[in-house]
N, C-alpha and C. Protein backbone atom coordinates (compact mmCIF):
# COMPACT_ATOMS: atom_id res chain seq x y z
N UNK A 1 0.84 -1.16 0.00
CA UNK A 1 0.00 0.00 0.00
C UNK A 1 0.89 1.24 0.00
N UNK A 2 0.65 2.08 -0.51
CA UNK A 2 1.31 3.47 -0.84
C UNK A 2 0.30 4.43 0.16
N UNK A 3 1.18 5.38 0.59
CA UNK A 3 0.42 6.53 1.73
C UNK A 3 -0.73 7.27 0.75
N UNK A 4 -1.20 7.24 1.46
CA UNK A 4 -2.80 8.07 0.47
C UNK A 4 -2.95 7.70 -0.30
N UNK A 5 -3.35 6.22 -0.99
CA UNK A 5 -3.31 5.61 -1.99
C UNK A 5 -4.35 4.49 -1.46
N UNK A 6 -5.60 4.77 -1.88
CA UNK A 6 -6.94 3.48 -1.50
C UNK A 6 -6.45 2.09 -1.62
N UNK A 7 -6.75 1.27 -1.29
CA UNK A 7 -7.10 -0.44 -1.81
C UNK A 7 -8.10 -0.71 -0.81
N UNK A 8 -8.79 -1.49 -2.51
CA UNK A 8 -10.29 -2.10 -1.89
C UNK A 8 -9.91 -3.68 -1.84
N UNK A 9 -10.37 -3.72 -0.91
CA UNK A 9 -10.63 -5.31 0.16
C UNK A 9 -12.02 -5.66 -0.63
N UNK A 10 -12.03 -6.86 -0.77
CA UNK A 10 -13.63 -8.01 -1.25
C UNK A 10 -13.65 -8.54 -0.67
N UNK A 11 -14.94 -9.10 0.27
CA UNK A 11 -15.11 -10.10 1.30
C UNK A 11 -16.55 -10.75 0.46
N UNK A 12 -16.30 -11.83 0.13
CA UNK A 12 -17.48 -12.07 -1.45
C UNK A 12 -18.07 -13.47 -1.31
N UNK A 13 -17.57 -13.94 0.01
CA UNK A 13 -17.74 -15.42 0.38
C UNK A 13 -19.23 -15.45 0.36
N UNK A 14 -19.96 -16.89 -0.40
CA UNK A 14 -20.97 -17.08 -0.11
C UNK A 14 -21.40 -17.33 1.05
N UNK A 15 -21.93 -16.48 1.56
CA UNK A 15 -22.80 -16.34 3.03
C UNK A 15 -24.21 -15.29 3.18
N UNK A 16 -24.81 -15.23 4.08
CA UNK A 16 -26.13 -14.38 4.39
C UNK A 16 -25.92 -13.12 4.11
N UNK A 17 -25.00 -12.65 4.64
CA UNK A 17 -24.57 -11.07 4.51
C UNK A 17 -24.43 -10.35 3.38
N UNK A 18 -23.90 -10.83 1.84
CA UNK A 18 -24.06 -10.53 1.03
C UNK A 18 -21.74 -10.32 0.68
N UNK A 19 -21.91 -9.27 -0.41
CA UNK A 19 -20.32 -8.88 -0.65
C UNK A 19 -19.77 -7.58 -0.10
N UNK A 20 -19.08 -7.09 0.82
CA UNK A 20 -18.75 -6.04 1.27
C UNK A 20 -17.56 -5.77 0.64
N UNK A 21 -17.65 -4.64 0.40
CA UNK A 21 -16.16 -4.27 -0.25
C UNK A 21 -15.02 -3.29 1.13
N UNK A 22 -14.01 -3.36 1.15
CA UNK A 22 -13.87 -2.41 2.51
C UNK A 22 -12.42 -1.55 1.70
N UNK A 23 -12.40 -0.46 2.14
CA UNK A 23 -11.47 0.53 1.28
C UNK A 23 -10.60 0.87 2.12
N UNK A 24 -9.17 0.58 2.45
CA UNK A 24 -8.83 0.92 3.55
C UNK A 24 -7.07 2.06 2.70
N UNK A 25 -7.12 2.95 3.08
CA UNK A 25 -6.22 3.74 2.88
C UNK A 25 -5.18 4.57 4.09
N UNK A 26 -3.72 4.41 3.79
CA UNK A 26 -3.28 4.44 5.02
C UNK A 26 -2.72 5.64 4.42
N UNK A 27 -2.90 6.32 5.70
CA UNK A 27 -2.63 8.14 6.11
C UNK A 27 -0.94 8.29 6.86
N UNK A 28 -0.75 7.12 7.64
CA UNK A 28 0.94 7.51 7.99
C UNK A 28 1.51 6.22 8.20
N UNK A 29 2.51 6.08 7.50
CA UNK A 29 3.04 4.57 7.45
C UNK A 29 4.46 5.08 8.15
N UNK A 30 4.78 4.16 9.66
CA UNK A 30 5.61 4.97 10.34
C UNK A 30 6.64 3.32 10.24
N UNK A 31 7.55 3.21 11.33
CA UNK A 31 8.87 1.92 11.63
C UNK A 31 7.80 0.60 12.67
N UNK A 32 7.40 0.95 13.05
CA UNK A 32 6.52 0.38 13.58
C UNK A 32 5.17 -0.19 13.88
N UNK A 33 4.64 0.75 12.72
CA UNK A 33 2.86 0.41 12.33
C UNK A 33 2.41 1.62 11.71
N UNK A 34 0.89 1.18 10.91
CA UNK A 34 0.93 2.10 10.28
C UNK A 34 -0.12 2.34 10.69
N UNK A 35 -0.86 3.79 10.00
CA UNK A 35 -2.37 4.39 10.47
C UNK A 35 -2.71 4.45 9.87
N UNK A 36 -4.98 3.65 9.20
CA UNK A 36 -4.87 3.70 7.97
C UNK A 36 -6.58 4.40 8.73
N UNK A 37 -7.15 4.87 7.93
CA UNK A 37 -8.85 5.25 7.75
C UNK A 37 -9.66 4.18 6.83
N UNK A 38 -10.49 3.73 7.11
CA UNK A 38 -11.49 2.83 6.78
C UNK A 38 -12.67 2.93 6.28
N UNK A 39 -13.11 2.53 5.03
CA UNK A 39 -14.51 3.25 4.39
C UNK A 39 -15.30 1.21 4.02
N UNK A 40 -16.47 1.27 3.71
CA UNK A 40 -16.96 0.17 3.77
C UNK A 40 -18.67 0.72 3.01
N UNK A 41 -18.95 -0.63 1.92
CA UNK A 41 -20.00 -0.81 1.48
C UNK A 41 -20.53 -1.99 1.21
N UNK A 42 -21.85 -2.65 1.45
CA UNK A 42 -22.75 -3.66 1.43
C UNK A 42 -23.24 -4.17 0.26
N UNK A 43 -23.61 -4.85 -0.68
CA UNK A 43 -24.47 -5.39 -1.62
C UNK A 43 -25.16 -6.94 -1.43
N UNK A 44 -25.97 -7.04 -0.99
CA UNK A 44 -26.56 -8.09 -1.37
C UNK A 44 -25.69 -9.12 -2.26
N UNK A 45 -26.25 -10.43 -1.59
CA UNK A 45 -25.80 -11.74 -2.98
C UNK A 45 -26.42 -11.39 -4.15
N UNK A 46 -25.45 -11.49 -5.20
CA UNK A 46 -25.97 -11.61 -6.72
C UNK A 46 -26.58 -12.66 -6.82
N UNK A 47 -27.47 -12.39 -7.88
CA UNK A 47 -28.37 -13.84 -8.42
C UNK A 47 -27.33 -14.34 -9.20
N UNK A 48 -26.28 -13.73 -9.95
CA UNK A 48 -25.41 -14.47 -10.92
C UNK A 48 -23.97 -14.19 -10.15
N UNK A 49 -22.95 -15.23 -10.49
CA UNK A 49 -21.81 -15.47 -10.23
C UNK A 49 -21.16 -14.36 -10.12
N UNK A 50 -21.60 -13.49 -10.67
CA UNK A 50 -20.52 -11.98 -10.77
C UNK A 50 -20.71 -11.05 -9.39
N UNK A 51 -19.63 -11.31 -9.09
CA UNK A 51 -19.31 -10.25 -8.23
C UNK A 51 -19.38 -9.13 -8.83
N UNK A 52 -20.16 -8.22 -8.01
CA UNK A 52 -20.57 -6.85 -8.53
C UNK A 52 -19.46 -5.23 -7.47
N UNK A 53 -19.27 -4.95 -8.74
CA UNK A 53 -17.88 -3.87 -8.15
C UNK A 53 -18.71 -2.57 -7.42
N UNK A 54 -17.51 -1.74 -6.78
CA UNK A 54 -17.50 -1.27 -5.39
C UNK A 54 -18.21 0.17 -6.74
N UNK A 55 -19.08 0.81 -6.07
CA UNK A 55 -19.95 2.44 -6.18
C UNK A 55 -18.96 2.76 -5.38
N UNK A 56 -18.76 4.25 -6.81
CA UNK A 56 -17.56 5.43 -6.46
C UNK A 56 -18.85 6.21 -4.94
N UNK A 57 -20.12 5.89 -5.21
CA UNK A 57 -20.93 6.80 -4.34
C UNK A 57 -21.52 6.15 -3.09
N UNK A 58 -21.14 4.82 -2.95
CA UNK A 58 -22.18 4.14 -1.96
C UNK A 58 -20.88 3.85 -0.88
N UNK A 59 -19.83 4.46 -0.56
CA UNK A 59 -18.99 4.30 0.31
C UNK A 59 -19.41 5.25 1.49
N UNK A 60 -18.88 4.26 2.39
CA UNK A 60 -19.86 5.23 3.90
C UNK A 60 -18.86 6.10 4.32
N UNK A 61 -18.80 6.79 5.55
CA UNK A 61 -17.68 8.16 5.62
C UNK A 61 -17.21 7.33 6.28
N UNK A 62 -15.46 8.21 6.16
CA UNK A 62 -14.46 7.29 6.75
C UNK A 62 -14.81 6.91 8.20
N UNK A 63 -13.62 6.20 8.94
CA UNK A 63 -13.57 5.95 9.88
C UNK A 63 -12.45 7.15 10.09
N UNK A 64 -12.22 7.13 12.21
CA UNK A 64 -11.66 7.55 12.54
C UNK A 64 -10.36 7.29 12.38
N UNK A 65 -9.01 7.68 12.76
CA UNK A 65 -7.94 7.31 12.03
C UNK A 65 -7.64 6.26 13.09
N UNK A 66 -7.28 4.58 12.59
CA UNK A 66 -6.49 3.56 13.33
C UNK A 66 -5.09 3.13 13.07
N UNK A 67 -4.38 3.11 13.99
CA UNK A 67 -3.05 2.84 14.22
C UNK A 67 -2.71 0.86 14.54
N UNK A 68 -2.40 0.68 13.85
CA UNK A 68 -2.59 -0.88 13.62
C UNK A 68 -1.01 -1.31 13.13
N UNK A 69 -0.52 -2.06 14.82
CA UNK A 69 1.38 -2.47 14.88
C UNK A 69 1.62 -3.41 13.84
N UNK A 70 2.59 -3.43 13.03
CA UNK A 70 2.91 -4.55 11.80
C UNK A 70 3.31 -5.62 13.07
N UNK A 71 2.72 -6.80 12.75
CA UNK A 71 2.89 -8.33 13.11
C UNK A 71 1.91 -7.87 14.30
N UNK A 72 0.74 -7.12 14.74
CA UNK A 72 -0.24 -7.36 15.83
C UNK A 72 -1.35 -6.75 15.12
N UNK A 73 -2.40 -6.52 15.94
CA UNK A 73 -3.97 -6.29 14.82
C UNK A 73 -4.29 -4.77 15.56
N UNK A 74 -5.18 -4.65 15.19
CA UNK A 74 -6.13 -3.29 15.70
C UNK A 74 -7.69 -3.69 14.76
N UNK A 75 -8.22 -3.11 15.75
CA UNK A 75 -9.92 -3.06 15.36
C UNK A 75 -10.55 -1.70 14.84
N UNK A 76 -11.39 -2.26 14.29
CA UNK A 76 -12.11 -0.60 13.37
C UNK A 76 -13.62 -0.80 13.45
N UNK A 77 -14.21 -0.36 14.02
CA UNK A 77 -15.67 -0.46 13.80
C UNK A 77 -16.74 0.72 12.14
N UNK A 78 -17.13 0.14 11.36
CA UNK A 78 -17.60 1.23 10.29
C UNK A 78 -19.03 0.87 10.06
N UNK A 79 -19.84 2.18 9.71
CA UNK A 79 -21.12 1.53 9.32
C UNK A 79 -21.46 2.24 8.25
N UNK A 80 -22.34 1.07 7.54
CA UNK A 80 -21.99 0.82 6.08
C UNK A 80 -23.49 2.25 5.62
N UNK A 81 -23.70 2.34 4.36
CA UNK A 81 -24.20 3.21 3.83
C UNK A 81 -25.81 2.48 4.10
N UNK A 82 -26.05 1.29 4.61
CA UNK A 82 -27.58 0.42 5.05
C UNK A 82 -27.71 0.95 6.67
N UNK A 83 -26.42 1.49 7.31
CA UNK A 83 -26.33 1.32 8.72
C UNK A 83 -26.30 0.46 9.83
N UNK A 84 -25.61 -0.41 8.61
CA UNK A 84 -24.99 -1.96 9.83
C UNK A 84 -23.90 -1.59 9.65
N UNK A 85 -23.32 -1.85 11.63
CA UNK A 85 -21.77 -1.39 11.68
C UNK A 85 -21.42 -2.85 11.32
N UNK A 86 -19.79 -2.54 11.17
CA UNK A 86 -19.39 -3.67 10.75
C UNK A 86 -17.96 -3.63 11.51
N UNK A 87 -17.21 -4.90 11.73
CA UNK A 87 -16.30 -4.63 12.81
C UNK A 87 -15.00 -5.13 12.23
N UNK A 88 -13.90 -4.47 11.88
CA UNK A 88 -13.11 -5.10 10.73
C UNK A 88 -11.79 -4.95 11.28
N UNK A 89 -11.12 -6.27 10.96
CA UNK A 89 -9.81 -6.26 12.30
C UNK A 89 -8.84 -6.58 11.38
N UNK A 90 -7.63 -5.58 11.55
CA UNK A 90 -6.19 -5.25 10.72
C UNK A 90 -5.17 -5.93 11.38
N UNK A 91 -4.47 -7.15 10.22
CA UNK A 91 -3.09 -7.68 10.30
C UNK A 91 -1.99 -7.07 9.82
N UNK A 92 -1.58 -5.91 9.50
CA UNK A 92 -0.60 -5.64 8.95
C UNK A 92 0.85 -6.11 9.34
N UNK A 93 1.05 -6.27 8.52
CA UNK A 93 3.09 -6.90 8.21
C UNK A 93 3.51 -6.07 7.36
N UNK A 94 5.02 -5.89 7.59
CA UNK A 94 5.84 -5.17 6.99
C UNK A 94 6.59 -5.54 5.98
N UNK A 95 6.25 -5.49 4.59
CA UNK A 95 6.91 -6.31 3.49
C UNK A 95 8.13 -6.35 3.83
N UNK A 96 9.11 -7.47 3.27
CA UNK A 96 10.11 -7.58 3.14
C UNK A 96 10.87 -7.75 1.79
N UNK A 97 12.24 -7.20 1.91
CA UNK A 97 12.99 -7.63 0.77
C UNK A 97 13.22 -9.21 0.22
N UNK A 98 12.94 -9.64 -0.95
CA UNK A 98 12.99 -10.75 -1.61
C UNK A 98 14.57 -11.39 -1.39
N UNK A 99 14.64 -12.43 -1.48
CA UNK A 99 15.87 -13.30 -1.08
C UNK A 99 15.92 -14.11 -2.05
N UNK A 100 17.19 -14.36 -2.61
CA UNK A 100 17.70 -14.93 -3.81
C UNK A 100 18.00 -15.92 -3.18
């Protein structure tokens, strides 16, 4: 992930809940963990196989800013643009250099 630079998360598993997409963009990437803000939207199961992509408009307002240690988690609570919170818990790791 690049600082101020979105990536959307798909959580698309067939289940009740439907496909959430979750947008998580990190605001300060420090030696020790980084801090990212959290946005999140809902859709229903498709009737057809296709996963249906994330609305530039149906993203809910961010979250507050979370600080989440590389190799430990942090929690984020967001609620979605239906107004179910949703409770979404960060693994971040710190890439490493490739080894020949």
């Amino acid at each position: 992930m690049k600082l101020g630079s979105p990536a959307v998360l798909v959580c698309s598993l067939t289940n009740p809940f439907g496909v959430v997409h979750a947008e998580i963009t990190p605001v300060e990437i420090g030696t020790d963990a980084v801090t990212v803000r959290v946005q999140v939207q809902h859709v229903p199961l498709p009737t057809t196989a296709e996963i249906p992509d994330a609305l530039a408009t149906a993203w809910s307002p961010a979250s507050p800013r979370v600080r989440a240690p590389y190799g430990g988690s942090a929690e984020v609570q967001v609620t979605d643009q239906n107004g179910k919170t949703w409770t979404i818990v960060l693994h971040p790791e710190r890439l490493t250099g490739a080894r020949s």
